[in-house]
Protein backbone atom coordinates (compact mmCIF):
# COMPACT_ATOMS: atom_id res chain seq x y z
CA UNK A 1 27.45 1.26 38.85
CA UNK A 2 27.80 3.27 35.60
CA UNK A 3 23.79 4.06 34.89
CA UNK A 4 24.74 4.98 31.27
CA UNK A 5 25.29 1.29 30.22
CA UNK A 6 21.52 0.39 28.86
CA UNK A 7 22.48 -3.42 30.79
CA UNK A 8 22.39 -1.19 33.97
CA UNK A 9 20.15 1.40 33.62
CA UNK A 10 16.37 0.11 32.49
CA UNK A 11 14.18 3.28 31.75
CA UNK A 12 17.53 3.88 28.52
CA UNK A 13 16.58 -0.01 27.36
CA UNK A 14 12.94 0.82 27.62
CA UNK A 15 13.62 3.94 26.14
CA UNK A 16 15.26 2.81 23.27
CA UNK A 17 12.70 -0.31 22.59
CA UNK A 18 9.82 1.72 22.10
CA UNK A 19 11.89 4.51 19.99
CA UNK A 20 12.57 1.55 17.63
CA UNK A 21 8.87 0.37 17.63
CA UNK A 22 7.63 3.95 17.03
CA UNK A 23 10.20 4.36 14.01
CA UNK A 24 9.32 1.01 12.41
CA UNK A 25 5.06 2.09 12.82
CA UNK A 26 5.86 5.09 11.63
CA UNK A 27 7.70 3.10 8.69
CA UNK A 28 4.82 0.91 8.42
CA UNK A 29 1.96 3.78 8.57
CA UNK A 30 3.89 5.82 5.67
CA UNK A 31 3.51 3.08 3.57
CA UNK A 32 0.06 2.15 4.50
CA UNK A 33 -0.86 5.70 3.71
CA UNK A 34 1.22 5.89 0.23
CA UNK A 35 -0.80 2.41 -0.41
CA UNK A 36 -3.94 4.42 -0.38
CA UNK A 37 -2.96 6.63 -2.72
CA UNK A 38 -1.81 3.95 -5.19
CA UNK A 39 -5.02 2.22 -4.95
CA UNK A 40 -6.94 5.38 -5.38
CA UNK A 41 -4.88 6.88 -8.59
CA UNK A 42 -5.22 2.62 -9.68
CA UNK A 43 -8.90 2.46 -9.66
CA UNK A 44 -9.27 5.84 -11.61
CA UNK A 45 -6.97 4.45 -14.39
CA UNK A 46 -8.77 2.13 -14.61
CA UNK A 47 -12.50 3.75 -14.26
CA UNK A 48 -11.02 5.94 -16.89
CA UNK A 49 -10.21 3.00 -19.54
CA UNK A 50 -7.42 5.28 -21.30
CA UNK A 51 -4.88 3.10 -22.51
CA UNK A 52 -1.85 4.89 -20.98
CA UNK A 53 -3.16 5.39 -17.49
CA UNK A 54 -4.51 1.42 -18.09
CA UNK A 55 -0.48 1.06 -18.83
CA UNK A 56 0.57 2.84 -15.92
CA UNK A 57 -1.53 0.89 -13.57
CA UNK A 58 1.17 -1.84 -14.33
CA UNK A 59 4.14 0.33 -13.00
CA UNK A 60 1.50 1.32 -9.60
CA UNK A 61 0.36 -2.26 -9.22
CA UNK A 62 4.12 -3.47 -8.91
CA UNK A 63 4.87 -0.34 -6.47
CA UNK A 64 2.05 -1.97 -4.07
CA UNK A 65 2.96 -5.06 -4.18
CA UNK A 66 6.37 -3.90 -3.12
CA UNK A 67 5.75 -2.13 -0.46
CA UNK A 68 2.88 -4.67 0.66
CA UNK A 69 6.06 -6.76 1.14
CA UNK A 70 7.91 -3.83 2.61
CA UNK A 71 4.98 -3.56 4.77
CA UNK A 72 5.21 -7.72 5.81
CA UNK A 73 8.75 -7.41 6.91
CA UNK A 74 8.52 -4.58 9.19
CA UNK A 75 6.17 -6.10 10.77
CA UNK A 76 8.01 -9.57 10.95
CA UNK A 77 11.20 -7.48 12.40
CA UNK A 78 8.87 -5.88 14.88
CA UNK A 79 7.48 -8.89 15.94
CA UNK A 80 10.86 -10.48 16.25
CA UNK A 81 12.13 -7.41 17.95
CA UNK A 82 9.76 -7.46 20.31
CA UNK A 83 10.52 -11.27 21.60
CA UNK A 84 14.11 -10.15 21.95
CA UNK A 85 12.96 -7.19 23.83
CA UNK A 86 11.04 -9.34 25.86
CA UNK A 87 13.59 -11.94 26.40
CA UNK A 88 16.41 -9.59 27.65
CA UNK A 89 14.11 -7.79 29.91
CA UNK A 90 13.43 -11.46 31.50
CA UNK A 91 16.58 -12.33 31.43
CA UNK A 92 17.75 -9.40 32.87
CA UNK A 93 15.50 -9.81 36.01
CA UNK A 94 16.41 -13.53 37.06
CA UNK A 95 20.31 -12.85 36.86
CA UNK A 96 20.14 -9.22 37.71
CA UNK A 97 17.47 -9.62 40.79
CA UNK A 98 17.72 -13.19 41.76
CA UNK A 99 14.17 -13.27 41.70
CA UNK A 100 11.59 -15.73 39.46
CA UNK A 101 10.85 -13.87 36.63
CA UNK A 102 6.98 -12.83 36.76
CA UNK A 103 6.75 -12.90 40.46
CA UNK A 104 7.27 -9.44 41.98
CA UNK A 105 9.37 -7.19 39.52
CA UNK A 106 8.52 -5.15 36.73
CA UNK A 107 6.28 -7.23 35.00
CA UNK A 108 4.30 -8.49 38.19
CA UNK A 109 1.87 -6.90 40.39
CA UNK A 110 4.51 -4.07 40.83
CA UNK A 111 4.76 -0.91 38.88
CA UNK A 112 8.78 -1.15 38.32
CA UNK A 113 10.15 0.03 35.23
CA UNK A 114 7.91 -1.83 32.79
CA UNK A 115 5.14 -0.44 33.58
CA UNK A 116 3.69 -3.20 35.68
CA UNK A 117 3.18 -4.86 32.05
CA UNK A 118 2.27 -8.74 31.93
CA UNK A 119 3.93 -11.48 30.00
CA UNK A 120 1.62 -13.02 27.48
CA UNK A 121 -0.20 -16.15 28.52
CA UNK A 122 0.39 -19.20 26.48
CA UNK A 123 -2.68 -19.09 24.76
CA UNK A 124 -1.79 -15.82 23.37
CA UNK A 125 1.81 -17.41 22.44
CA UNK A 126 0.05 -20.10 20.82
CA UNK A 127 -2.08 -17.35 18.63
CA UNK A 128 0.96 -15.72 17.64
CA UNK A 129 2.73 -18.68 16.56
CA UNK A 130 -0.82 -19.68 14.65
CA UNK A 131 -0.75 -16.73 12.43
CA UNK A 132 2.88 -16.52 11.69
């Protein structure tokens, strides 16, 4: 078994799942922060009433709302990221293990390679699919 293929060797898929999530918060937390700043220098134009700054609140303005959508889609990737994830590591485990996913692998009462991590219930499926 070559343990270098991430189908064969779990802790590299793991690995590489959570690298992707931290990049994408990291993404996500950057532009968060830079937000801050926008709204901060926005609100003293505009304390200040001085017609340029007033004028340059229309150039900041559009930055936020850009990267309020930048912001929107990261997390829309992650989310959808995440499923997939999810869904290989699931998949992986019925064909891999001949076992019913949930029962006694890594996301069951075991402390496998996932962590001993749960699936969502369907209630918190349904919330997710509520707010989307």
């Amino acid at each position: 078994m070559d343990a270098s293929k991430p189908a064969n060797n779990p802790t590299l898929q793991h690995g590489k799942v959570w690298a992707s999530f931290e990049h994408s918060f990291s993404q996500v937390q950057f532009l968060l922060d830079h937000n801050r700043l926008l709204i901060k220098e926005i609100n003293q134009n505009h304390e200040s009433k001085i017609p340029e700054s007033l004028t340059r609140n229309v150039m900041l303005i559009r930055e936020l709302n850009g990267n309020i959508s930048k912001v929107v889609e990261l997390y829309a990737n992650l989310s959808s990221n995440f499923v997939k994830a999810f869904e290989n590591q699931t998949e992986g485990l019925s064909t891999a293990q001949a076992v019913k996913p949930f029962e006694s692998s890594t996301f069951g009462g075991g402390q496998a390679a996932g962590g001993g991590m749960k699936p969502p219930s369907n209630s918190s499926q349904k919330k997710v699919q509520q707010t989307s």
